[in-house]
PDB file of N, CA and C in Angstrom:
ATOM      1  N   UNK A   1      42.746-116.177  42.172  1.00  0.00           N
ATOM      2  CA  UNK A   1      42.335-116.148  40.792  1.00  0.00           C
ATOM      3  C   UNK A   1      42.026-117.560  40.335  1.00  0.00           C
ATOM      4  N   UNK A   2      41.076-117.925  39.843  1.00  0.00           N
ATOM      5  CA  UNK A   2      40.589-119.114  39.824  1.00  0.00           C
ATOM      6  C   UNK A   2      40.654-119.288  38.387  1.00  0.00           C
ATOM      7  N   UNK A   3      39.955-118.323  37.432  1.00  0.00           N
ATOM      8  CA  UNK A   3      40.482-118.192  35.799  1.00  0.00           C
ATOM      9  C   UNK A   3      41.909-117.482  35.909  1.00  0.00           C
ATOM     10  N   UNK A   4      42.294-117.597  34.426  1.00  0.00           N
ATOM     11  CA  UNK A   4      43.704-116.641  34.145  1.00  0.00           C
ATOM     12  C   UNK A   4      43.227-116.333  32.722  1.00  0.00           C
ATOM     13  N   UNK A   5      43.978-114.930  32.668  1.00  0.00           N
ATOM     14  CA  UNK A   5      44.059-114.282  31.320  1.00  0.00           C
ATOM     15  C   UNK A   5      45.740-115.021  30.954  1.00  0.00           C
ATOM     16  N   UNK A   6      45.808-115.464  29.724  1.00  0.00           N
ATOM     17  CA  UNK A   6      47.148-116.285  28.995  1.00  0.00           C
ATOM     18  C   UNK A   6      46.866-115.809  27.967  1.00  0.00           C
ATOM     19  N   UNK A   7      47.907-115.336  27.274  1.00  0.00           N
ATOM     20  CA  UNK A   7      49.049-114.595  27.913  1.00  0.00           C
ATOM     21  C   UNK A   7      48.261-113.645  28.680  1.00  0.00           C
ATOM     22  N   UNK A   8      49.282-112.592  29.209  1.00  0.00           N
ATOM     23  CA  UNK A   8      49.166-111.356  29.882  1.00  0.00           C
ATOM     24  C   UNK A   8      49.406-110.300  29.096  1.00  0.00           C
ATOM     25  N   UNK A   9      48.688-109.360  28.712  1.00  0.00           N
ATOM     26  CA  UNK A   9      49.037-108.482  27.822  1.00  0.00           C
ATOM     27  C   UNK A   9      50.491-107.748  28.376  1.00  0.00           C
ATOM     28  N   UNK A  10      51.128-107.299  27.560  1.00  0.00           N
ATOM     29  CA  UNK A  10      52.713-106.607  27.522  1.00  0.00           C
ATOM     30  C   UNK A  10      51.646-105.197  27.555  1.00  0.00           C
ATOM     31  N   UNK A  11      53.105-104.358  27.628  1.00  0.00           N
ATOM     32  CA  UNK A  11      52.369-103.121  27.701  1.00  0.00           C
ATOM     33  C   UNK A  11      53.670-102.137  27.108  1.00  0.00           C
ATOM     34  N   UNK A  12      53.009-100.767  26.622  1.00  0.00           N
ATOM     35  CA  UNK A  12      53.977-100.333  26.291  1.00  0.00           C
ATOM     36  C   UNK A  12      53.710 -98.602  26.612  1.00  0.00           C
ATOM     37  N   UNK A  13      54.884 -97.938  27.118  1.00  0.00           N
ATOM     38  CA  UNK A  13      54.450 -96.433  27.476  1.00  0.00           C
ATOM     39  C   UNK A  13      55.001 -95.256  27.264  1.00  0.00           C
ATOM     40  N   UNK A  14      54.408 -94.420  26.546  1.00  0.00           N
ATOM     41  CA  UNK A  14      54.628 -92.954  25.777  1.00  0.00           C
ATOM     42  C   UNK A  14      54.115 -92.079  27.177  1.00  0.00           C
ATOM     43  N   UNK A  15      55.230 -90.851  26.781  1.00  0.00           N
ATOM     44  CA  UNK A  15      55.347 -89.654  27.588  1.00  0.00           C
ATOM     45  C   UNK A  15      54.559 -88.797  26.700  1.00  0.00           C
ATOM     46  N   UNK A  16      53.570 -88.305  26.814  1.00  0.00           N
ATOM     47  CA  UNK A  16      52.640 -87.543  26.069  1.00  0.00           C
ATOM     48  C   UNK A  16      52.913 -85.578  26.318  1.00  0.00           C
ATOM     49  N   UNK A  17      53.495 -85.655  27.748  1.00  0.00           N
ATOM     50  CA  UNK A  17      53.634 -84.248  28.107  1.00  0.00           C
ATOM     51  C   UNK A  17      54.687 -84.277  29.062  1.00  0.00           C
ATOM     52  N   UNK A  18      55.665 -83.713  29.304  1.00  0.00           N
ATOM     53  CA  UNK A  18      56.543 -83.765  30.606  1.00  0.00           C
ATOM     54  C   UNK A  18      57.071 -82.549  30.784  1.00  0.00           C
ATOM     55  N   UNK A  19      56.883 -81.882  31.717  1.00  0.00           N
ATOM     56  CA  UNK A  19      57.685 -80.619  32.482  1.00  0.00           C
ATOM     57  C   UNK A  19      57.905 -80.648  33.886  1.00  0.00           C
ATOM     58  N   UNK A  20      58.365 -79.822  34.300  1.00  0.00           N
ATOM     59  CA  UNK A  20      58.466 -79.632  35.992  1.00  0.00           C
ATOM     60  C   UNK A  20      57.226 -79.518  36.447  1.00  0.00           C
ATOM     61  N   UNK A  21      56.058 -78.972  35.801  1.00  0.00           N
ATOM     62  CA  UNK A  21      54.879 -79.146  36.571  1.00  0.00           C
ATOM     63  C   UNK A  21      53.643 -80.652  36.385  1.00  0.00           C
ATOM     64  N   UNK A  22      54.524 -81.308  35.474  1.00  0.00           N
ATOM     65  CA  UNK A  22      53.019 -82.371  35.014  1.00  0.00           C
ATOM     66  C   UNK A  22      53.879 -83.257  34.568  1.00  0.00           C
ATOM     67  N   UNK A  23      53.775 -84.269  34.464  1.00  0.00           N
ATOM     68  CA  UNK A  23      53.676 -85.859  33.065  1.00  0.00           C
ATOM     69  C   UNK A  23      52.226 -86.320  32.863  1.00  0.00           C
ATOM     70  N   UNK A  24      52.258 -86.767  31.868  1.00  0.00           N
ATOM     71  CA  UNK A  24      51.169 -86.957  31.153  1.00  0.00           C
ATOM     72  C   UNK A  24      51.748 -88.059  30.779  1.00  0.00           C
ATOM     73  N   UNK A  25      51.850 -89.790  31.329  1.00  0.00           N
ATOM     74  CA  UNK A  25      52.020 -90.884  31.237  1.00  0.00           C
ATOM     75  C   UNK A  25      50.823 -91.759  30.581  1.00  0.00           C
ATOM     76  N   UNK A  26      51.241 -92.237  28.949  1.00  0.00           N
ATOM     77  CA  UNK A  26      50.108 -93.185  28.509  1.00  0.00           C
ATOM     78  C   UNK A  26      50.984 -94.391  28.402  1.00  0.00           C
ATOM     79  N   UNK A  27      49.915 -95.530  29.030  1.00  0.00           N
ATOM     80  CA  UNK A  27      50.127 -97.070  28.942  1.00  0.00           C
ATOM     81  C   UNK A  27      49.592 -97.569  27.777  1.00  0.00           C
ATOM     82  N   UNK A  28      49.702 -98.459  26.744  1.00  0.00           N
ATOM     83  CA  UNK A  28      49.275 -98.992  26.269  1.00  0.00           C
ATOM     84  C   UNK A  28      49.395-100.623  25.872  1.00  0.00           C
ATOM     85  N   UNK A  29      48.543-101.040  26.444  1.00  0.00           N
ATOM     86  CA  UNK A  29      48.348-102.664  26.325  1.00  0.00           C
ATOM     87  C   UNK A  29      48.083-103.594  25.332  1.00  0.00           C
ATOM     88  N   UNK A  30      49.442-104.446  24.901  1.00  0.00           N
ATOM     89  CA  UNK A  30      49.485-104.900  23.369  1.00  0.00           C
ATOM     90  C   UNK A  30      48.204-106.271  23.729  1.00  0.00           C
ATOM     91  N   UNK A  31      47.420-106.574  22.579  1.00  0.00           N
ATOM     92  CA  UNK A  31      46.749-107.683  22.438  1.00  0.00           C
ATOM     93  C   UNK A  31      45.549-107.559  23.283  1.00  0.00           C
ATOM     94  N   UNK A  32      44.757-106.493  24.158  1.00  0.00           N
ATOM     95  CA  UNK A  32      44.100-106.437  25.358  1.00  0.00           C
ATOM     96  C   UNK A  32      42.666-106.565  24.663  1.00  0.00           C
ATOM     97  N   UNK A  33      41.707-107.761  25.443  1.00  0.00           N
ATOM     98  CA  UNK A  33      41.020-108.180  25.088  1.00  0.00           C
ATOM     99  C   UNK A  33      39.638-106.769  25.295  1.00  0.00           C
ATOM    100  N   UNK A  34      38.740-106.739  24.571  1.00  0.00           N
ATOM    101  CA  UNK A  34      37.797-105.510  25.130  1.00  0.00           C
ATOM    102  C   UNK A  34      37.373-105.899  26.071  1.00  0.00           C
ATOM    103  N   UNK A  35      36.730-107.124  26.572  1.00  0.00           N
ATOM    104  CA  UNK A  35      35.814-107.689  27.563  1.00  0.00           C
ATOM    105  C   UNK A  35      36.867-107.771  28.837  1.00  0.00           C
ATOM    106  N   UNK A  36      38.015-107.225  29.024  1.00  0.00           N
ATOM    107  CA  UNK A  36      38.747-107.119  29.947  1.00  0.00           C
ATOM    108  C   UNK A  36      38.920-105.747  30.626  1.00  0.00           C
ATOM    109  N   UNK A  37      38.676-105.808  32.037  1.00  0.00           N
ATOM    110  CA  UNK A  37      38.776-104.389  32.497  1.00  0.00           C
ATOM    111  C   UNK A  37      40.388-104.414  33.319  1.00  0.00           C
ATOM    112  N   UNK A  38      40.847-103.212  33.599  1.00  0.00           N
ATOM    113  CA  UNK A  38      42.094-102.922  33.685  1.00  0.00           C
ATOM    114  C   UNK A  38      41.947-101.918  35.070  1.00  0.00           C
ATOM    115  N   UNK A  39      42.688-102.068  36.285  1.00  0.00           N
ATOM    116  CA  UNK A  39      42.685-101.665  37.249  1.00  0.00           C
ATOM    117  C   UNK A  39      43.924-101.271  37.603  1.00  0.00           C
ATOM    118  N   UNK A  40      44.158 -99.925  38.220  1.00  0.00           N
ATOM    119  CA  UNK A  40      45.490 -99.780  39.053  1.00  0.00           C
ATOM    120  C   UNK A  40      45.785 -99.217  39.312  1.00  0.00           C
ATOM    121  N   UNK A  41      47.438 -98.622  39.299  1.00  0.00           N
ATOM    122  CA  UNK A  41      47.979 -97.765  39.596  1.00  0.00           C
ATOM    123  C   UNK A  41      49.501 -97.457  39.642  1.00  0.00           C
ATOM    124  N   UNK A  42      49.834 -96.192  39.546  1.00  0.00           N
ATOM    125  CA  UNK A  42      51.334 -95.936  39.610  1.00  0.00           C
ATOM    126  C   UNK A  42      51.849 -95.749  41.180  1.00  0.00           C
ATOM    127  N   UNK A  43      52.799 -95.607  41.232  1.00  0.00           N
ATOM    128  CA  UNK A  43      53.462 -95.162  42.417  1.00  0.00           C
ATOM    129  C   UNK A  43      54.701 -94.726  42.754  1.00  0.00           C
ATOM    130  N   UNK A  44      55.111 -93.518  43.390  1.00  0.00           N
ATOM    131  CA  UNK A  44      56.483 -93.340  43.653  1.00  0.00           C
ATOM    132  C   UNK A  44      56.261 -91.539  44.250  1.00  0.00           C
ATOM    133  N   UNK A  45      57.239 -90.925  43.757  1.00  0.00           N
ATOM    134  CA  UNK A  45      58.949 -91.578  43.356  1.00  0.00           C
ATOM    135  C   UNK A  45      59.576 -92.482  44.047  1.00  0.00           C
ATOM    136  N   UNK A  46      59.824 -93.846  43.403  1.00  0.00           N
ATOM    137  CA  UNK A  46      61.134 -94.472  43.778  1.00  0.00           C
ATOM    138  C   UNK A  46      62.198 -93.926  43.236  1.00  0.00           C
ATOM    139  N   UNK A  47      63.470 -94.060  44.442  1.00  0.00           N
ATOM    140  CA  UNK A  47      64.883 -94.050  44.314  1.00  0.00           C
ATOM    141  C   UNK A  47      65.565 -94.869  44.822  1.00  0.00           C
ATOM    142  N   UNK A  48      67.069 -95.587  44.734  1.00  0.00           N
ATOM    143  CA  UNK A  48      67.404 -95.934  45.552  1.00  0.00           C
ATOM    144  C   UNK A  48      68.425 -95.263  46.117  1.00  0.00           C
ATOM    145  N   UNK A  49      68.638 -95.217  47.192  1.00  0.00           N
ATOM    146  CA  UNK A  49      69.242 -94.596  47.972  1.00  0.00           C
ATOM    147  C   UNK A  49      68.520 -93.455  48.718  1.00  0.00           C
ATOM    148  N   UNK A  50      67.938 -92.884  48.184  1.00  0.00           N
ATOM    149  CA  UNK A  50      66.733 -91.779  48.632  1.00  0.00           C
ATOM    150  C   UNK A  50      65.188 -92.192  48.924  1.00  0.00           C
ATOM    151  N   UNK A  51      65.715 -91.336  49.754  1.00  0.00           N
ATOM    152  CA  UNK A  51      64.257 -91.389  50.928  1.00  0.00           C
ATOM    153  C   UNK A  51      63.021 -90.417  50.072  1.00  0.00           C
ATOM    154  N   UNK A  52      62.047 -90.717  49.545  1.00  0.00           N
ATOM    155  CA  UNK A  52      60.679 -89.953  49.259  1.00  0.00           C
ATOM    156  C   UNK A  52      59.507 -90.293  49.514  1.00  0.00           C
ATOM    157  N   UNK A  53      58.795 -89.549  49.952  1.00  0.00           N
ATOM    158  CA  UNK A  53      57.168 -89.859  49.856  1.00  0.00           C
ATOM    159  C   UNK A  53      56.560 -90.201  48.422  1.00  0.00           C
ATOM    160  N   UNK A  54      56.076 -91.559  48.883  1.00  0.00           N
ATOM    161  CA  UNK A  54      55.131 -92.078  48.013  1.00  0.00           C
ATOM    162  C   UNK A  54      54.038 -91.827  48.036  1.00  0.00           C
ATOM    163  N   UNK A  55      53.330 -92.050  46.425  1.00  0.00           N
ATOM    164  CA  UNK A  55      52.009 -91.127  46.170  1.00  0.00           C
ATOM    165  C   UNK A  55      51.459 -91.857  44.944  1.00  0.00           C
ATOM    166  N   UNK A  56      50.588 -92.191  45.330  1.00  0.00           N
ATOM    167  CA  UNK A  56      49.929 -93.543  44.436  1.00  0.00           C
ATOM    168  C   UNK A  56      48.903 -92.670  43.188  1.00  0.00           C
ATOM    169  N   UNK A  57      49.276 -92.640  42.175  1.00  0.00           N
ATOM    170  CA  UNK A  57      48.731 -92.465  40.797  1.00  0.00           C
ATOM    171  C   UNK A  57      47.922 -93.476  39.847  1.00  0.00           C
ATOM    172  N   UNK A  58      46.569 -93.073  40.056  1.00  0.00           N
ATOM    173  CA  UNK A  58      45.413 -94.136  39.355  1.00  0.00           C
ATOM    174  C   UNK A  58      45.515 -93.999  37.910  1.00  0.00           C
ATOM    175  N   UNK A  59      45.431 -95.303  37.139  1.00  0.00           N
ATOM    176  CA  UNK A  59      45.227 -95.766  35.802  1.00  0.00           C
ATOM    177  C   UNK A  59      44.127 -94.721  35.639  1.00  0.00           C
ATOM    178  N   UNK A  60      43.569 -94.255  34.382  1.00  0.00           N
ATOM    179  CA  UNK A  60      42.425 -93.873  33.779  1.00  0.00           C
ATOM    180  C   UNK A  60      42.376 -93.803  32.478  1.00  0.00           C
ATOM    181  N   UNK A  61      40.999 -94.910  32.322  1.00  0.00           N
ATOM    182  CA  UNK A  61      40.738 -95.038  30.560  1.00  0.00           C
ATOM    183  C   UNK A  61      40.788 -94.100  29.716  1.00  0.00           C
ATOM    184  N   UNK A  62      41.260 -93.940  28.690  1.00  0.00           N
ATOM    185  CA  UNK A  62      41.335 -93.066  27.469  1.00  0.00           C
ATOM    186  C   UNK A  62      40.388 -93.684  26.582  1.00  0.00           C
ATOM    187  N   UNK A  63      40.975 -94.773  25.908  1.00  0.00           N
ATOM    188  CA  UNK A  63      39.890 -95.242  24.895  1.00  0.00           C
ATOM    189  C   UNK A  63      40.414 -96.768  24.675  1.00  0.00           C
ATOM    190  N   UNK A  64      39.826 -97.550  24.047  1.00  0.00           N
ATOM    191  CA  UNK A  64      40.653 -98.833  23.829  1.00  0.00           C
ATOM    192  C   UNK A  64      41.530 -99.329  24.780  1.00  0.00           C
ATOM    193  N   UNK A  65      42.778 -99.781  24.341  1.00  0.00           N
ATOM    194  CA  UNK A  65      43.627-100.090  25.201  1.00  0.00           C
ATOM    195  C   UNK A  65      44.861 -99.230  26.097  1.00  0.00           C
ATOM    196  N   UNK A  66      44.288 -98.089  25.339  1.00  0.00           N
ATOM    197  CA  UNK A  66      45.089 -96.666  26.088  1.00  0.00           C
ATOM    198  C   UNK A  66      44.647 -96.338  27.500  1.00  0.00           C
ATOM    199  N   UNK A  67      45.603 -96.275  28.284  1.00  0.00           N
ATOM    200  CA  UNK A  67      45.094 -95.458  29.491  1.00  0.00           C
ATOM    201  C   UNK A  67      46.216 -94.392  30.438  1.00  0.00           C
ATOM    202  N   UNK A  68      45.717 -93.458  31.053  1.00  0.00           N
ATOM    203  CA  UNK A  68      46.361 -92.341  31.058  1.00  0.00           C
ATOM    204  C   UNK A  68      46.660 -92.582  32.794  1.00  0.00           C
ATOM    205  N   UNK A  69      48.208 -91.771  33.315  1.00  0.00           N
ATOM    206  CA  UNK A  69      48.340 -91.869  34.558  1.00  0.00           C
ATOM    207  C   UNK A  69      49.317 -89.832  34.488  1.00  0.00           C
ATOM    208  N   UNK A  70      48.115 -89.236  35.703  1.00  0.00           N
ATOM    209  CA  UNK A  70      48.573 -87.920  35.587  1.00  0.00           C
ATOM    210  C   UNK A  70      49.667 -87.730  37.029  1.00  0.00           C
ATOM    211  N   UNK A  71      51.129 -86.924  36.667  1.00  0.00           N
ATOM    212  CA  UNK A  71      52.098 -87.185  37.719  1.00  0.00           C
ATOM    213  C   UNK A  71      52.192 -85.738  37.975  1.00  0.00           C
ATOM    214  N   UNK A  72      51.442 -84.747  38.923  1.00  0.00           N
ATOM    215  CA  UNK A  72      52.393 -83.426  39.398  1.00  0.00           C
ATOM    216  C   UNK A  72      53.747 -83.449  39.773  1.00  0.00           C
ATOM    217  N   UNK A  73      54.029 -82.184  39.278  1.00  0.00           N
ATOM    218  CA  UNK A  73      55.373 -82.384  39.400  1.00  0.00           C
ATOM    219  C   UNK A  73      56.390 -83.660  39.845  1.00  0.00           C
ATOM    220  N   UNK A  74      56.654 -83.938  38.552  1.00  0.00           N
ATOM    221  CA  UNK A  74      57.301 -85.614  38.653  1.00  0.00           C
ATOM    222  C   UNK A  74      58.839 -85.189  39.059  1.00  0.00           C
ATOM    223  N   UNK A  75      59.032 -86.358  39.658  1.00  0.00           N
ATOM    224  CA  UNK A  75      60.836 -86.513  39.733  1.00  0.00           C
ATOM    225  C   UNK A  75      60.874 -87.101  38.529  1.00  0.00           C
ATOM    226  N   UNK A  76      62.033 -86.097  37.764  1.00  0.00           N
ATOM    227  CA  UNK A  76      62.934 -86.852  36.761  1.00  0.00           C
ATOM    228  C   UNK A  76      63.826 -88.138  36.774  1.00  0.00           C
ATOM    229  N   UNK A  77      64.357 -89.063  35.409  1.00  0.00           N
ATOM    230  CA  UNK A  77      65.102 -89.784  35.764  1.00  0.00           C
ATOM    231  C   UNK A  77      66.303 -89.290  35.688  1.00  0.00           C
ATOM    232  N   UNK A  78      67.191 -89.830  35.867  1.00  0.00           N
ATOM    233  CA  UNK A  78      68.553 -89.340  35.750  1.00  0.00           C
ATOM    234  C   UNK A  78      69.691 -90.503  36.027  1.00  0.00           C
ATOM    235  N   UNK A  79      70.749 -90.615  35.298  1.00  0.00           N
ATOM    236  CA  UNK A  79      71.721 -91.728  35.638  1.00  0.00           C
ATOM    237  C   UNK A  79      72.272 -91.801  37.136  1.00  0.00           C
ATOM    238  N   UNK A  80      72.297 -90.380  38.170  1.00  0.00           N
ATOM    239  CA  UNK A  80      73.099 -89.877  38.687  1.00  0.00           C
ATOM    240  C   UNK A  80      71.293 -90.550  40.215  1.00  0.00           C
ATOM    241  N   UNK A  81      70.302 -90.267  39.625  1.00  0.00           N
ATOM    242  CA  UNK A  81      69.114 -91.012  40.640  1.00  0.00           C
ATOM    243  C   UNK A  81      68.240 -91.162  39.884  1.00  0.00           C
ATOM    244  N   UNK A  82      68.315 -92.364  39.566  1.00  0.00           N
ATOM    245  CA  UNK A  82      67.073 -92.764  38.606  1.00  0.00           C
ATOM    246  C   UNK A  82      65.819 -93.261  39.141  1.00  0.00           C
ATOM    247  N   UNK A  83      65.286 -92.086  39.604  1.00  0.00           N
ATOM    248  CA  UNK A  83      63.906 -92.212  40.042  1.00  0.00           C
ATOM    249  C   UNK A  83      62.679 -92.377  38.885  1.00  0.00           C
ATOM    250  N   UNK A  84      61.780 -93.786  39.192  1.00  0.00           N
ATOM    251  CA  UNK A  84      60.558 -94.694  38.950  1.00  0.00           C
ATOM    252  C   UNK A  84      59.488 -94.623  39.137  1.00  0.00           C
ATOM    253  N   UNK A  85      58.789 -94.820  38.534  1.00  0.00           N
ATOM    254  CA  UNK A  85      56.782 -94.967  39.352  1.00  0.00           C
ATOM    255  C   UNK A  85      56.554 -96.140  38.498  1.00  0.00           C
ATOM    256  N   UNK A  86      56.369 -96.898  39.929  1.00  0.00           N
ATOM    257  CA  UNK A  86      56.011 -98.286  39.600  1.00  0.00           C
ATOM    258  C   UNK A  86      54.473 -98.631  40.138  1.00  0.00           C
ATOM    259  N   UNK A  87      53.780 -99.675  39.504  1.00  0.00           N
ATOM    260  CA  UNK A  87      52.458-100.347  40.732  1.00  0.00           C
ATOM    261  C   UNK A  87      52.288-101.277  39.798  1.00  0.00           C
ATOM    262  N   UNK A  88      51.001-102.095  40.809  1.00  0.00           N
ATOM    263  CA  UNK A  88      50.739-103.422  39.990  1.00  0.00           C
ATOM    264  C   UNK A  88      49.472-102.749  39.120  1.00  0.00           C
ATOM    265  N   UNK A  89      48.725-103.710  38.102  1.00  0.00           N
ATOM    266  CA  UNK A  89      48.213-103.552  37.307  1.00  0.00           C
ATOM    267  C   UNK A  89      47.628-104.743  37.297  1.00  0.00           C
ATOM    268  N   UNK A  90      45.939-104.424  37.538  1.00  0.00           N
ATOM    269  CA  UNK A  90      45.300-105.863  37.643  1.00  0.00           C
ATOM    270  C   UNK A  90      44.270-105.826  36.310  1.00  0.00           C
ATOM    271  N   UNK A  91      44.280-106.846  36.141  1.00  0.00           N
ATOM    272  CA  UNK A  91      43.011-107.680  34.442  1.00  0.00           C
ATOM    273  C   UNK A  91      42.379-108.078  35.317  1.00  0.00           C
ATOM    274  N   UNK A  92      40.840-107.826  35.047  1.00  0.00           N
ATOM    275  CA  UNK A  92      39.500-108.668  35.214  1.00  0.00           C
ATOM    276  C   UNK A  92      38.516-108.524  34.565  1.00  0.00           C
ATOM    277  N   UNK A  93      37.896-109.740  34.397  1.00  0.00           N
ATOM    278  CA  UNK A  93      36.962-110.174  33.654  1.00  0.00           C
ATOM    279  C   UNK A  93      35.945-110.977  34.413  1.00  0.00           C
ATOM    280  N   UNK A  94      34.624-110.349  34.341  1.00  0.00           N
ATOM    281  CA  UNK A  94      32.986-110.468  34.548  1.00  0.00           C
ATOM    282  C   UNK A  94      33.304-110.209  36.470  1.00  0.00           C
ATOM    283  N   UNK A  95      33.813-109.692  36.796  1.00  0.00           N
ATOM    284  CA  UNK A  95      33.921-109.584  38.416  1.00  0.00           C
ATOM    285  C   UNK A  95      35.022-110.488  38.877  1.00  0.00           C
ATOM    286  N   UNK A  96      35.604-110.926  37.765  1.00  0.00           N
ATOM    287  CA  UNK A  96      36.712-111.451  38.794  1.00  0.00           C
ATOM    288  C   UNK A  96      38.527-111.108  38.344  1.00  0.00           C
ATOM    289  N   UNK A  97      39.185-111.631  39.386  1.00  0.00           N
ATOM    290  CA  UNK A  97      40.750-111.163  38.678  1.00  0.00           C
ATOM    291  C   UNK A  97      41.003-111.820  38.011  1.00  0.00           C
ATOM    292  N   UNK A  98      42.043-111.871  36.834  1.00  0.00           N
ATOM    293  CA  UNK A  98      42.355-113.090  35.825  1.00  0.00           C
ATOM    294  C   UNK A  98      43.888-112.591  35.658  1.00  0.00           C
ATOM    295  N   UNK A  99      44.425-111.841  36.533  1.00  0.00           N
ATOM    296  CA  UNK A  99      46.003-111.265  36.072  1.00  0.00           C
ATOM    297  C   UNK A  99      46.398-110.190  36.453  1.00  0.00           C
ATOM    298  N   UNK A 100      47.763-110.538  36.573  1.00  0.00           N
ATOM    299  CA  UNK A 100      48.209-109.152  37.272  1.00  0.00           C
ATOM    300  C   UNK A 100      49.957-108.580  36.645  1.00  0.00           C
ATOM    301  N   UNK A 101      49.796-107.456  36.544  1.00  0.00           N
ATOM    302  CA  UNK A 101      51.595-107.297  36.114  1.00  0.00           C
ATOM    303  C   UNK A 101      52.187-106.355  36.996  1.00  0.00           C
ATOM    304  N   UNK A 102      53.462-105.811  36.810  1.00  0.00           N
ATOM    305  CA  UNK A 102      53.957-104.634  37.473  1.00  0.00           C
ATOM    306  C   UNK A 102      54.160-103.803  36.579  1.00  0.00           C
ATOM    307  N   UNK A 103      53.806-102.110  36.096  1.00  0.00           N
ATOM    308  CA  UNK A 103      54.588-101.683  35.486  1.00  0.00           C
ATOM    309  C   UNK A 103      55.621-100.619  35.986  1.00  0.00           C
ATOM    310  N   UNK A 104      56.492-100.431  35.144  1.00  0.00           N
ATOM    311  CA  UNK A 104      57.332 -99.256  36.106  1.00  0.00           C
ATOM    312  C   UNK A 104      57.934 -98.498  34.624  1.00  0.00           C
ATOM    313  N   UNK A 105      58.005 -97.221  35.246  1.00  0.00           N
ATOM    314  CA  UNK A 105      58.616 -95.999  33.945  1.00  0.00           C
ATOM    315  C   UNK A 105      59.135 -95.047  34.686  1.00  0.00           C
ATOM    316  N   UNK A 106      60.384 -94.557  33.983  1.00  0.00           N
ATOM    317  CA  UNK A 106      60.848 -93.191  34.326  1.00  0.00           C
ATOM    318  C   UNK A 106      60.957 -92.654  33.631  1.00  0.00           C
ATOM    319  N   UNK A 107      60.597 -90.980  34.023  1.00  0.00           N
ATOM    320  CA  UNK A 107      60.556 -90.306  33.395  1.00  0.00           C
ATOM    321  C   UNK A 107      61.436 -89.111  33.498  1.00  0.00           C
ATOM    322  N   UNK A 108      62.035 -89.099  32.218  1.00  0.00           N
ATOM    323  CA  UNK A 108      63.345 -88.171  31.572  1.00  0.00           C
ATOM    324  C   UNK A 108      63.122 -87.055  30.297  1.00  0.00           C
ATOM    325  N   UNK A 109      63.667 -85.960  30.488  1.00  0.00           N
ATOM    326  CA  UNK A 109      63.309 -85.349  29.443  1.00  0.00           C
ATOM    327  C   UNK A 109      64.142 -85.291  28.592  1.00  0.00           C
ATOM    328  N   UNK A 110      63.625 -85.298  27.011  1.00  0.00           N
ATOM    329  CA  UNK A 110      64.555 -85.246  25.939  1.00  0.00           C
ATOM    330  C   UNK A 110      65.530 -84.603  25.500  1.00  0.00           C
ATOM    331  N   UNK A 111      66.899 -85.038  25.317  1.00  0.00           N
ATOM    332  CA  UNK A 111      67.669 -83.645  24.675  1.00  0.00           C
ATOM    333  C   UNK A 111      67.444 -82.931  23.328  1.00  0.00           C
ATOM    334  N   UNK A 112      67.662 -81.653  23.338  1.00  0.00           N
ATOM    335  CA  UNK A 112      66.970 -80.972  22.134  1.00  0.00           C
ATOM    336  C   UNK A 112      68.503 -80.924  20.770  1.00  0.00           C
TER     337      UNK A 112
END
């Protein structure tokens, strides 16, 4: 990376839908410039201690600085295995990289 994006946008992420068959994971990126494109991806389930197949889940634009990551049947979190979907998350601007973050979320369902 020869330019840098400074700061790095933060990010922040709403559960839009969650059941045993789907999550519906939105990112949203505080301060994100328009002329910046946004690349990536999720990944998991991580656990620790447990062994799972990983399965890489692509970013996709919504609108603005929203972007959507779709999880079939997700592993829940839980205190007891708090399973993650993590990946990096790359910024670029005019063809080139200018930044990179990690994000990671688990996902838990609400008590009623």
């Amino acid at each position: 990376m020869t330019s840098s994006l400074e700061p790095l946008p933060s990010y922040q992420t709403h559960i839009r839908a969650l059941d045993s068959t789907r999550a519906d994971v939105r990112i949203f990126f505080v301060d994100l410039s328009p002329e910046v494109e946004v690349r990536g991806r999720l990944m998991g389930p991580r656990c620790p201690g447990v062994s799972t197949i990983e399965v890489a889940y692509p970013l996709r634009h919504v609108r603005g600085a929203e972007y959507q990551v779709l999880i079939p049947e997700p592993n829940l979190w839980a205190p007891e295995h708090p399973f993650r979907y993590e990946g990096p998350v790359e910024f670029w601007r005019g063809g080139e990289a200018v930044g990179r973050i990690n994000v990671s979320v688990g996902l838990r369902m609400e008590k009623a």
